[in-house]
PDB file of N, CA and C in Angstrom:
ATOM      1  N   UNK A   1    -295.101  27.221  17.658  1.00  0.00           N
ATOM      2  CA  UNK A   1    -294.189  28.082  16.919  1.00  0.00           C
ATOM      3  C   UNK A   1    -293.989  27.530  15.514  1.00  0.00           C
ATOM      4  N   UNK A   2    -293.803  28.424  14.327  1.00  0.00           N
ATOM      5  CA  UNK A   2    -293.863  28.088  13.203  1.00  0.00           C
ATOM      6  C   UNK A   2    -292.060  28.079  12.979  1.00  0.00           C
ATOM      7  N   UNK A   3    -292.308  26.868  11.987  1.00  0.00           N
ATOM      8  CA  UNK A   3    -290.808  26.497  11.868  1.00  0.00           C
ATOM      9  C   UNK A   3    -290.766  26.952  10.332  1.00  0.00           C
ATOM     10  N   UNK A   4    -289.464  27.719   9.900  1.00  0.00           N
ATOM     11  CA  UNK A   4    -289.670  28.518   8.823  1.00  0.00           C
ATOM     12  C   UNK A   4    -288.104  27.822   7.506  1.00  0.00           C
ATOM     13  N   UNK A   5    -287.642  27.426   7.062  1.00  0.00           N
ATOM     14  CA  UNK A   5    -286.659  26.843   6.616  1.00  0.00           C
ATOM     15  C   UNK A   5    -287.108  27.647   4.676  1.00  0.00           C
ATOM     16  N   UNK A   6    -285.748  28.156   4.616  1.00  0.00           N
ATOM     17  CA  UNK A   6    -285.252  27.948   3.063  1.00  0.00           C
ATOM     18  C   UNK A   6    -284.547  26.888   2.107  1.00  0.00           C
ATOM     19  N   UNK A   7    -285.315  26.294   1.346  1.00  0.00           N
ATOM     20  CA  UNK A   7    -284.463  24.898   0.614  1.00  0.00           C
ATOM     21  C   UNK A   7    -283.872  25.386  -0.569  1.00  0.00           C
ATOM     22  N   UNK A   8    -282.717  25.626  -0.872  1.00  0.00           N
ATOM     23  CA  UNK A   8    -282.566  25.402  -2.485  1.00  0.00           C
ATOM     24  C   UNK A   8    -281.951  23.727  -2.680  1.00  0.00           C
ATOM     25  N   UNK A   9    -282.925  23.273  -3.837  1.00  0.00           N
ATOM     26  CA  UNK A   9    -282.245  21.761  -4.226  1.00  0.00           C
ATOM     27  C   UNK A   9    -281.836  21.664  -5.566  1.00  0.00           C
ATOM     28  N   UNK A  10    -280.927  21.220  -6.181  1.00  0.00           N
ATOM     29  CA  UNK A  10    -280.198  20.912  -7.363  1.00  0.00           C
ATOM     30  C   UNK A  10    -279.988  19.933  -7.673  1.00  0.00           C
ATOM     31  N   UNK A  11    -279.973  19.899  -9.131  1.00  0.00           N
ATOM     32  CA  UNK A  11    -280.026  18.648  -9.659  1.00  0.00           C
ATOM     33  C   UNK A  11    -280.842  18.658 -11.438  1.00  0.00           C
ATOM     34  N   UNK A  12    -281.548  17.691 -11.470  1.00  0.00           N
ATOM     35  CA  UNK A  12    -282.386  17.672 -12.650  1.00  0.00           C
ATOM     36  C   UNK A  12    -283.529  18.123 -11.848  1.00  0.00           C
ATOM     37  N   UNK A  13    -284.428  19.204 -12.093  1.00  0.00           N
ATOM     38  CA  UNK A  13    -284.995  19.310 -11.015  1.00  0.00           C
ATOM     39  C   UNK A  13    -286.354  20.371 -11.688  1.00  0.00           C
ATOM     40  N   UNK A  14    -285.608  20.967 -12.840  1.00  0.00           N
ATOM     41  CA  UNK A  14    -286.214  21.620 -13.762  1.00  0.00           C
ATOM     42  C   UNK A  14    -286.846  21.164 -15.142  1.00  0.00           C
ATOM     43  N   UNK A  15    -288.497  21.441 -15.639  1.00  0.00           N
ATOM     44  CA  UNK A  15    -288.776  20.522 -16.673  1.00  0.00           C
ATOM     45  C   UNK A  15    -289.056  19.019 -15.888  1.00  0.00           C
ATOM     46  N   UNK A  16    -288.828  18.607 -14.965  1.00  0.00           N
ATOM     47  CA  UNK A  16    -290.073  17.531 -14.377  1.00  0.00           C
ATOM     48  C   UNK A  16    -290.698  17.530 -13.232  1.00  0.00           C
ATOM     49  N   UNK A  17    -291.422  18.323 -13.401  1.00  0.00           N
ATOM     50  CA  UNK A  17    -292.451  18.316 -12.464  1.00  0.00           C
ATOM     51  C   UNK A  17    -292.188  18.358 -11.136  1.00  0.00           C
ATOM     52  N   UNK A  18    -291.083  18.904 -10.667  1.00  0.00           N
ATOM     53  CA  UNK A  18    -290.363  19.159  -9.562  1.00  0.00           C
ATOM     54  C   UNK A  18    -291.589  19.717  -9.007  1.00  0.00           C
ATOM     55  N   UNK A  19    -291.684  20.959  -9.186  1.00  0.00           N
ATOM     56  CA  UNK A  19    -292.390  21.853  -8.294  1.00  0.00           C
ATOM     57  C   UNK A  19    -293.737  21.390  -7.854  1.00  0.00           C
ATOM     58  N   UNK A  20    -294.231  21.256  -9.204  1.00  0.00           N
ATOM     59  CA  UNK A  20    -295.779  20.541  -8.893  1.00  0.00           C
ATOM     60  C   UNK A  20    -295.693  19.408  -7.685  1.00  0.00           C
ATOM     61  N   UNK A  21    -294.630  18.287  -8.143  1.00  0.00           N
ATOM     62  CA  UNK A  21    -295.150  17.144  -6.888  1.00  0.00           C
ATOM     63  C   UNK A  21    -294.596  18.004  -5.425  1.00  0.00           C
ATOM     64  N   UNK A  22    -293.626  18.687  -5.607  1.00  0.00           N
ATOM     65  CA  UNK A  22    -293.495  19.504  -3.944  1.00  0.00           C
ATOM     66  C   UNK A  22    -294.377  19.867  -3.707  1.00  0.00           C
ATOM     67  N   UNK A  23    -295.239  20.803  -4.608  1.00  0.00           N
ATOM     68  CA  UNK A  23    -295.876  21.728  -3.944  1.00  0.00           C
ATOM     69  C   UNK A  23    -297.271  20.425  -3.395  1.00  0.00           C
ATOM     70  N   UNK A  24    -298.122  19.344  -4.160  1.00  0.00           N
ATOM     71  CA  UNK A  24    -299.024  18.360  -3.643  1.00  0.00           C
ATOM     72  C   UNK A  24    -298.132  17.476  -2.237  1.00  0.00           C
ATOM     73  N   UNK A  25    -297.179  17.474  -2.309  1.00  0.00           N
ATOM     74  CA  UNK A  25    -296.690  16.760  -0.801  1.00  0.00           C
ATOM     75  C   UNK A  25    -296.292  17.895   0.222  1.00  0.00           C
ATOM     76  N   UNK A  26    -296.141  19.148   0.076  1.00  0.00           N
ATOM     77  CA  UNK A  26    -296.108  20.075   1.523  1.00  0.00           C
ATOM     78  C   UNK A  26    -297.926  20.131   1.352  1.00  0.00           C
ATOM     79  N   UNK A  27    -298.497  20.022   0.454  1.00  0.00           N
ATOM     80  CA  UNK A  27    -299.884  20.522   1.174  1.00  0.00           C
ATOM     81  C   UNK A  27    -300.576  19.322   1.827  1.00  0.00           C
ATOM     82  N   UNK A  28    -299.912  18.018   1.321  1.00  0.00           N
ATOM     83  CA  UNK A  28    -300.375  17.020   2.445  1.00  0.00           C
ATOM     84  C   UNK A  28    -300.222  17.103   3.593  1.00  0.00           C
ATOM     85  N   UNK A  29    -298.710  17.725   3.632  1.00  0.00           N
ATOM     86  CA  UNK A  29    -298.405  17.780   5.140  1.00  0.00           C
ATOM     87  C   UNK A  29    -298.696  19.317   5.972  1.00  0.00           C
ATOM     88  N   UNK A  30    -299.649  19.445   5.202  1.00  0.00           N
ATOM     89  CA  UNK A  30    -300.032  20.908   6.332  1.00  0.00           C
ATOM     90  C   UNK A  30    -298.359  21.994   6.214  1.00  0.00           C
ATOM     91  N   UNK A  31    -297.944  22.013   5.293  1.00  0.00           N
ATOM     92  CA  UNK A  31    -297.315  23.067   5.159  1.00  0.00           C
ATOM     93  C   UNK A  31    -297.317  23.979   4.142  1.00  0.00           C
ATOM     94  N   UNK A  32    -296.875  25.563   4.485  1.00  0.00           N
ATOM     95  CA  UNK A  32    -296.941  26.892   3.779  1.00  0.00           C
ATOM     96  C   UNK A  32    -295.928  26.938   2.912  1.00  0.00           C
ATOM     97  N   UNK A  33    -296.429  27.897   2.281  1.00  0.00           N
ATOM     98  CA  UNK A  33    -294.568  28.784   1.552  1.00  0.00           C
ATOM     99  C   UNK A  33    -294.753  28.651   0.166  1.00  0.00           C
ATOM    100  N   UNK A  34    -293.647  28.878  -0.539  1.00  0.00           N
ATOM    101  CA  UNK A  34    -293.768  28.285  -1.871  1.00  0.00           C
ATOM    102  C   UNK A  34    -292.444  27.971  -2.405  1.00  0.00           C
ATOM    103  N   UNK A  35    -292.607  27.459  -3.687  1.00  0.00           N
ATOM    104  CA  UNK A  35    -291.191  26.804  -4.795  1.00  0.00           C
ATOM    105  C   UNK A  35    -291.250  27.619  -5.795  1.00  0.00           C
ATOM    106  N   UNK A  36    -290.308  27.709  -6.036  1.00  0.00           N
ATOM    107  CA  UNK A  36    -290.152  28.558  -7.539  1.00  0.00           C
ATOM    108  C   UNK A  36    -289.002  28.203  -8.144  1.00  0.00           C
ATOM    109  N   UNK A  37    -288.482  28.189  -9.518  1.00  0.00           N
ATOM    110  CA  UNK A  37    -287.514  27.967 -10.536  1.00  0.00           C
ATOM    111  C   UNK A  37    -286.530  28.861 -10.357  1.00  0.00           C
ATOM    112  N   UNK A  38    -285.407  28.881 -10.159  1.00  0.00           N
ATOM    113  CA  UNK A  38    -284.350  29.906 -10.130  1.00  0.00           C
ATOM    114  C   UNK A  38    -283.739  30.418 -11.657  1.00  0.00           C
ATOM    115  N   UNK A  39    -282.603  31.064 -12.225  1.00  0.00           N
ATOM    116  CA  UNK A  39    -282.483  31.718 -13.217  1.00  0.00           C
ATOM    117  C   UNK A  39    -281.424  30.454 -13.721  1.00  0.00           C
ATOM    118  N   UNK A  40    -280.825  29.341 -12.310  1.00  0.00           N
ATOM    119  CA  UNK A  40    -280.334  28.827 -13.296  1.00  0.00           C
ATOM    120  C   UNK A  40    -280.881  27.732 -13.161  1.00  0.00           C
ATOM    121  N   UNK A  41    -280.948  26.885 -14.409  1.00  0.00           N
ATOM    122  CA  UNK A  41    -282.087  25.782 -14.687  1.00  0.00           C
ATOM    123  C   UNK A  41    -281.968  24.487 -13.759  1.00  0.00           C
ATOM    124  N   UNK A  42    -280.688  24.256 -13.230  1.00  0.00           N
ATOM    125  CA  UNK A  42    -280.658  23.348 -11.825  1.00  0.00           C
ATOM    126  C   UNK A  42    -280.819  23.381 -10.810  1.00  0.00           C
ATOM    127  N   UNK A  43    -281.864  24.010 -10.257  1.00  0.00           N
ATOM    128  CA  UNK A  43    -282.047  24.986  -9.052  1.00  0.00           C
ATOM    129  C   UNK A  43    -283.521  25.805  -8.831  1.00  0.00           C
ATOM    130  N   UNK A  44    -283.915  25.066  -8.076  1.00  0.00           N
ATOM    131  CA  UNK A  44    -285.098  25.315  -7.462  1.00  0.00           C
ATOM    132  C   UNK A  44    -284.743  26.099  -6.091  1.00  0.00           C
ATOM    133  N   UNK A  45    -285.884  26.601  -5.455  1.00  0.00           N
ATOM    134  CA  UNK A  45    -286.053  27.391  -4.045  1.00  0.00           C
ATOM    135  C   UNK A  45    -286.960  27.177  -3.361  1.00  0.00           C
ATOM    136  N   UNK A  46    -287.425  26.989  -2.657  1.00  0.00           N
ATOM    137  CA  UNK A  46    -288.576  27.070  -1.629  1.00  0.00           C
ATOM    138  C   UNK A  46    -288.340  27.498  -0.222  1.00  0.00           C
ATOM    139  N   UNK A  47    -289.503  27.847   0.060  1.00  0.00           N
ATOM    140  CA  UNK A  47    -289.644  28.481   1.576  1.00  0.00           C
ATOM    141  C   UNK A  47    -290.480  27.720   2.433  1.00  0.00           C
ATOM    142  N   UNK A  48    -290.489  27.297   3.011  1.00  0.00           N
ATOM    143  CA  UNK A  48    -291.311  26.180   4.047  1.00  0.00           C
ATOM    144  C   UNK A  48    -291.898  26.511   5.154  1.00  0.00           C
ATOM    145  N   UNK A  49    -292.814  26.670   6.117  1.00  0.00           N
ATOM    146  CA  UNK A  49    -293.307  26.949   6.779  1.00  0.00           C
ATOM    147  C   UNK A  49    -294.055  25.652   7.942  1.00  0.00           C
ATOM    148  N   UNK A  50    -294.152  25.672   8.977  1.00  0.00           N
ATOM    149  CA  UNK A  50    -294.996  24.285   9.510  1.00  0.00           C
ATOM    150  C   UNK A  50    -294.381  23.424  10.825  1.00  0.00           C
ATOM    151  N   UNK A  51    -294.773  22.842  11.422  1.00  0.00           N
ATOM    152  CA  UNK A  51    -294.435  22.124  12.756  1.00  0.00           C
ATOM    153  C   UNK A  51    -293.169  21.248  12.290  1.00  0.00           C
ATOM    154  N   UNK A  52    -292.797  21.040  13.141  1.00  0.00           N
ATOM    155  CA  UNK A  52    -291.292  20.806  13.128  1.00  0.00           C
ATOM    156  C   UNK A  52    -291.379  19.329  12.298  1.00  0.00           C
ATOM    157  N   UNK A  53    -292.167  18.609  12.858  1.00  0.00           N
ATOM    158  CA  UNK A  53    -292.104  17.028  12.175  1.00  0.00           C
ATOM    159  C   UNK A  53    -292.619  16.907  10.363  1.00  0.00           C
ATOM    160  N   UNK A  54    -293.242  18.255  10.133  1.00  0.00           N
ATOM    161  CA  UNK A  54    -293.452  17.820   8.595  1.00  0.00           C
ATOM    162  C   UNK A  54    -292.836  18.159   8.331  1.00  0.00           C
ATOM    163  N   UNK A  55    -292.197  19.469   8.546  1.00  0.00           N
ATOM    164  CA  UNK A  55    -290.966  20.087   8.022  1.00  0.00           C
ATOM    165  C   UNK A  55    -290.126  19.188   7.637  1.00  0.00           C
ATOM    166  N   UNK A  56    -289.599  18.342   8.168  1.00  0.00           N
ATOM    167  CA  UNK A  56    -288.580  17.403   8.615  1.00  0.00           C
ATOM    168  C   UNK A  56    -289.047  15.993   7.535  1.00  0.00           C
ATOM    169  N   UNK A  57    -290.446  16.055   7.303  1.00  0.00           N
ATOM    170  CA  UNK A  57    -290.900  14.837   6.591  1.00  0.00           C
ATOM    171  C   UNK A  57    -290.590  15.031   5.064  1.00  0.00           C
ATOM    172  N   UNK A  58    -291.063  16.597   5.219  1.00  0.00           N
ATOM    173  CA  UNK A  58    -290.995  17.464   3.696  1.00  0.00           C
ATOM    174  C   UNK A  58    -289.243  17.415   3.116  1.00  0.00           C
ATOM    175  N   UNK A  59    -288.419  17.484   3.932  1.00  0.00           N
ATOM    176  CA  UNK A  59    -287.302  17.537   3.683  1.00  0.00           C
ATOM    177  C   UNK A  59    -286.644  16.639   2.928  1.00  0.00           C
ATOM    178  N   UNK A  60    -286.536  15.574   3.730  1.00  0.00           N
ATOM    179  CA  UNK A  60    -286.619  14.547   3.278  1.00  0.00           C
ATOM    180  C   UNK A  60    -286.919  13.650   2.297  1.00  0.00           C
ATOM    181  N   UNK A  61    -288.448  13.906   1.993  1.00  0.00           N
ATOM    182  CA  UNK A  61    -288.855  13.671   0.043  1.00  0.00           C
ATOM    183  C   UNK A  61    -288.432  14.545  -0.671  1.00  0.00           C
ATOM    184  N   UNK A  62    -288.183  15.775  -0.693  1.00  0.00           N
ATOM    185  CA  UNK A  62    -287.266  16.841  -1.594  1.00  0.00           C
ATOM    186  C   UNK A  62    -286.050  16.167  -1.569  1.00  0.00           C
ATOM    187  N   UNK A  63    -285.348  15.249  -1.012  1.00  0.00           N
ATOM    188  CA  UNK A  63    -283.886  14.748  -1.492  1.00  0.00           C
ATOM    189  C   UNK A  63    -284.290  13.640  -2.276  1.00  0.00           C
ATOM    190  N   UNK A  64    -285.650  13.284  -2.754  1.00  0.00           N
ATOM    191  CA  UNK A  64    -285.552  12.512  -3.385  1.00  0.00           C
ATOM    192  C   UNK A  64    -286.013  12.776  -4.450  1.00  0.00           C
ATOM    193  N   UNK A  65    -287.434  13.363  -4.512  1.00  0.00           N
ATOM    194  CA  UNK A  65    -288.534  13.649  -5.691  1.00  0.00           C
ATOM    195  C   UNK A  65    -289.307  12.751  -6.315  1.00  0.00           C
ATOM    196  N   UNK A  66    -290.188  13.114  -7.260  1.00  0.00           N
ATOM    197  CA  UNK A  66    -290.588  12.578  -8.021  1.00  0.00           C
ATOM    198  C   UNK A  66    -289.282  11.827  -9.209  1.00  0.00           C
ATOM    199  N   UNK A  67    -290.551  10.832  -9.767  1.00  0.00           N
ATOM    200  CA  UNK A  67    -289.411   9.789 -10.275  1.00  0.00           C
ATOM    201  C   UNK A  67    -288.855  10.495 -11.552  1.00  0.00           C
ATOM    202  N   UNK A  68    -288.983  11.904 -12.219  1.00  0.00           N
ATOM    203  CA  UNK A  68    -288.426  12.312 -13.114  1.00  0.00           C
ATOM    204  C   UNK A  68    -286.527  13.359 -13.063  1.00  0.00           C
ATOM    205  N   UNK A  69    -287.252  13.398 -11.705  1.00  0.00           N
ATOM    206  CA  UNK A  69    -285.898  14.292 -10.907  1.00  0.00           C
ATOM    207  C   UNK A  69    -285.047  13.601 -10.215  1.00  0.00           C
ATOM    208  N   UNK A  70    -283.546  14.104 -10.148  1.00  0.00           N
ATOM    209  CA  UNK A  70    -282.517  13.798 -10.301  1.00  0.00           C
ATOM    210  C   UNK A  70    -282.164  14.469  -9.009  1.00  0.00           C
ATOM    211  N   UNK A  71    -282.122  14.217  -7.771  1.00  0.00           N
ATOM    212  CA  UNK A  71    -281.758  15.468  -6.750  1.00  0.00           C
ATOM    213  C   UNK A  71    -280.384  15.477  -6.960  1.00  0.00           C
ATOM    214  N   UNK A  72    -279.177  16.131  -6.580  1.00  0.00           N
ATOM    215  CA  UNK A  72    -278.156  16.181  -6.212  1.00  0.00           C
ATOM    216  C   UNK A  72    -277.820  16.901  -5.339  1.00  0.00           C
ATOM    217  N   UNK A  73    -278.310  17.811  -4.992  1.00  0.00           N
ATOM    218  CA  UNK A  73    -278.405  18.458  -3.075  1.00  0.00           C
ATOM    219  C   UNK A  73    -279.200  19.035  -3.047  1.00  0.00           C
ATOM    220  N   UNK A  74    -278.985  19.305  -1.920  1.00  0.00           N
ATOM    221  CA  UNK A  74    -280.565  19.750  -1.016  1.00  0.00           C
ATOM    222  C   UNK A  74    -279.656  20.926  -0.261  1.00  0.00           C
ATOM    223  N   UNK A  75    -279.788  22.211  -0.035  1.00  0.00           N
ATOM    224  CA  UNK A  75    -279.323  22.951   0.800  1.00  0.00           C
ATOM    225  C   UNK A  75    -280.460  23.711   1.724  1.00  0.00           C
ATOM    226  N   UNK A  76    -279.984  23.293   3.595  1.00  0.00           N
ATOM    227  CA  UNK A  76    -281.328  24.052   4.354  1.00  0.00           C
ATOM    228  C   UNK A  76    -280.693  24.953   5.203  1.00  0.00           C
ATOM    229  N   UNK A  77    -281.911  26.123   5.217  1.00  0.00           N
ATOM    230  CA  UNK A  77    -280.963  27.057   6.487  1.00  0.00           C
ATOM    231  C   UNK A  77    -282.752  27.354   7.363  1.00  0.00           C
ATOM    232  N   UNK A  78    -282.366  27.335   8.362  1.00  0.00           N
ATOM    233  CA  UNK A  78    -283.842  28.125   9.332  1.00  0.00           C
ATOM    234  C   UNK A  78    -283.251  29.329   8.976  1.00  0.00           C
ATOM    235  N   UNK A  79    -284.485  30.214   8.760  1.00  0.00           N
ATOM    236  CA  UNK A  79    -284.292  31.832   8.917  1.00  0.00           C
ATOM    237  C   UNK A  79    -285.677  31.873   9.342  1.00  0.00           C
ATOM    238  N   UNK A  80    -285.556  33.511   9.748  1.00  0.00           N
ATOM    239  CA  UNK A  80    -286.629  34.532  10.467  1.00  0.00           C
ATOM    240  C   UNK A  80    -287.762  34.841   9.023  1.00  0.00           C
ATOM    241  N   UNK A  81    -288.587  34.873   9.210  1.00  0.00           N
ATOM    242  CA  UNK A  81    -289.586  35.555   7.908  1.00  0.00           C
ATOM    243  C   UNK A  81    -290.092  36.182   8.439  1.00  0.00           C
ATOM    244  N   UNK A  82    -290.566  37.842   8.628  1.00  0.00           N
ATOM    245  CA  UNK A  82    -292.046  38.563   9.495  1.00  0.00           C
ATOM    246  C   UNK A  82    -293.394  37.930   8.374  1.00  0.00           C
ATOM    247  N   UNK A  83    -293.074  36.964   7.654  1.00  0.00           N
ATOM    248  CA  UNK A  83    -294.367  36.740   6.632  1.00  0.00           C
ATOM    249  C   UNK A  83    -294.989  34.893   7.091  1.00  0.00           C
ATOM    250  N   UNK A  84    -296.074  35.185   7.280  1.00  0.00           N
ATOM    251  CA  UNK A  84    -296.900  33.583   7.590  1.00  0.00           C
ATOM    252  C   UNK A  84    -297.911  33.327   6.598  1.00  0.00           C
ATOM    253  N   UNK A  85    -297.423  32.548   5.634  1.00  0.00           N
ATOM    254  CA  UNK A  85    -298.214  32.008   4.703  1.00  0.00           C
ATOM    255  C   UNK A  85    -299.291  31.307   5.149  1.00  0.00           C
ATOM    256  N   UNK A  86    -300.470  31.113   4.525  1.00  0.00           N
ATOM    257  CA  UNK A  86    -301.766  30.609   4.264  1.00  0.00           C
ATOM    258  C   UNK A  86    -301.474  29.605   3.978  1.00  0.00           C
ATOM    259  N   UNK A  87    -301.094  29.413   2.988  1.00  0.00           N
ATOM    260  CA  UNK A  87    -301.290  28.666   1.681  1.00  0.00           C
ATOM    261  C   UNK A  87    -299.914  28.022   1.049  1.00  0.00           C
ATOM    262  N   UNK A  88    -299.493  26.974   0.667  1.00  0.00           N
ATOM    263  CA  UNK A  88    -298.760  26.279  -0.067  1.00  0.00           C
ATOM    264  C   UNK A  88    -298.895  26.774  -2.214  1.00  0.00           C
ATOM    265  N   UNK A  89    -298.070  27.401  -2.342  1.00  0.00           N
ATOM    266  CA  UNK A  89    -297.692  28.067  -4.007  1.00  0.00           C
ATOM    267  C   UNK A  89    -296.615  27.817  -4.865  1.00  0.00           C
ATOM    268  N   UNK A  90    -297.175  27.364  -5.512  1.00  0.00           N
ATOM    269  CA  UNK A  90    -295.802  27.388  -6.637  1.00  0.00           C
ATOM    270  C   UNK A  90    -295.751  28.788  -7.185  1.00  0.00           C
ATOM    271  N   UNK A  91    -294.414  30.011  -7.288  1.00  0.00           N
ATOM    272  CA  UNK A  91    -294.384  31.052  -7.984  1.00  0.00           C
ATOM    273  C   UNK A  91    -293.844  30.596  -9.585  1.00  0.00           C
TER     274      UNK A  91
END
């Protein structure tokens, strides 16, 4: 069963390379979905997709990031998607 989780994380998070290093560490770990920039500049989104233990691995380095980002939370919820990504994307 595919484990499906929405992240928004905040912080400094925008302008360094946030997305890029997420998006190269979910595709290490065999996971879907994508990240994208929200409207306000501290605040990223992603959608996650993948077996319960990367999920869980993925989570985890998103509270931290790359060394340019600043996390200050991490917010997760499981939800339902009828959509199964391929592929790992930055929008």
């Amino acid at each position: 069963m595919v484990n499906t989780y929405k992240l928004e994380i905040s912080g400094k998070v925008q302008g360094v390379w946030y997305r890029d290093w997420f998006c190269k560490e979910a595709r290490k770990l065999k996971i879907t979905g994508y990240i994208k920039n929200l409207h306000n500049p501290n605040i990223v989104e992603a959608i996650i997709q993948g077996n319960l233990d990367s999920v869980n691995k993925l989570i985890l380095m998103a509270k931290i990031g790359p060394h340019l980002a600043k996390v200050e939370n991490l917010k997760q919820n499981k939800i339902k998607l009828n959509v199964k990504f391929d592929s790992f994307f930055i929008k």
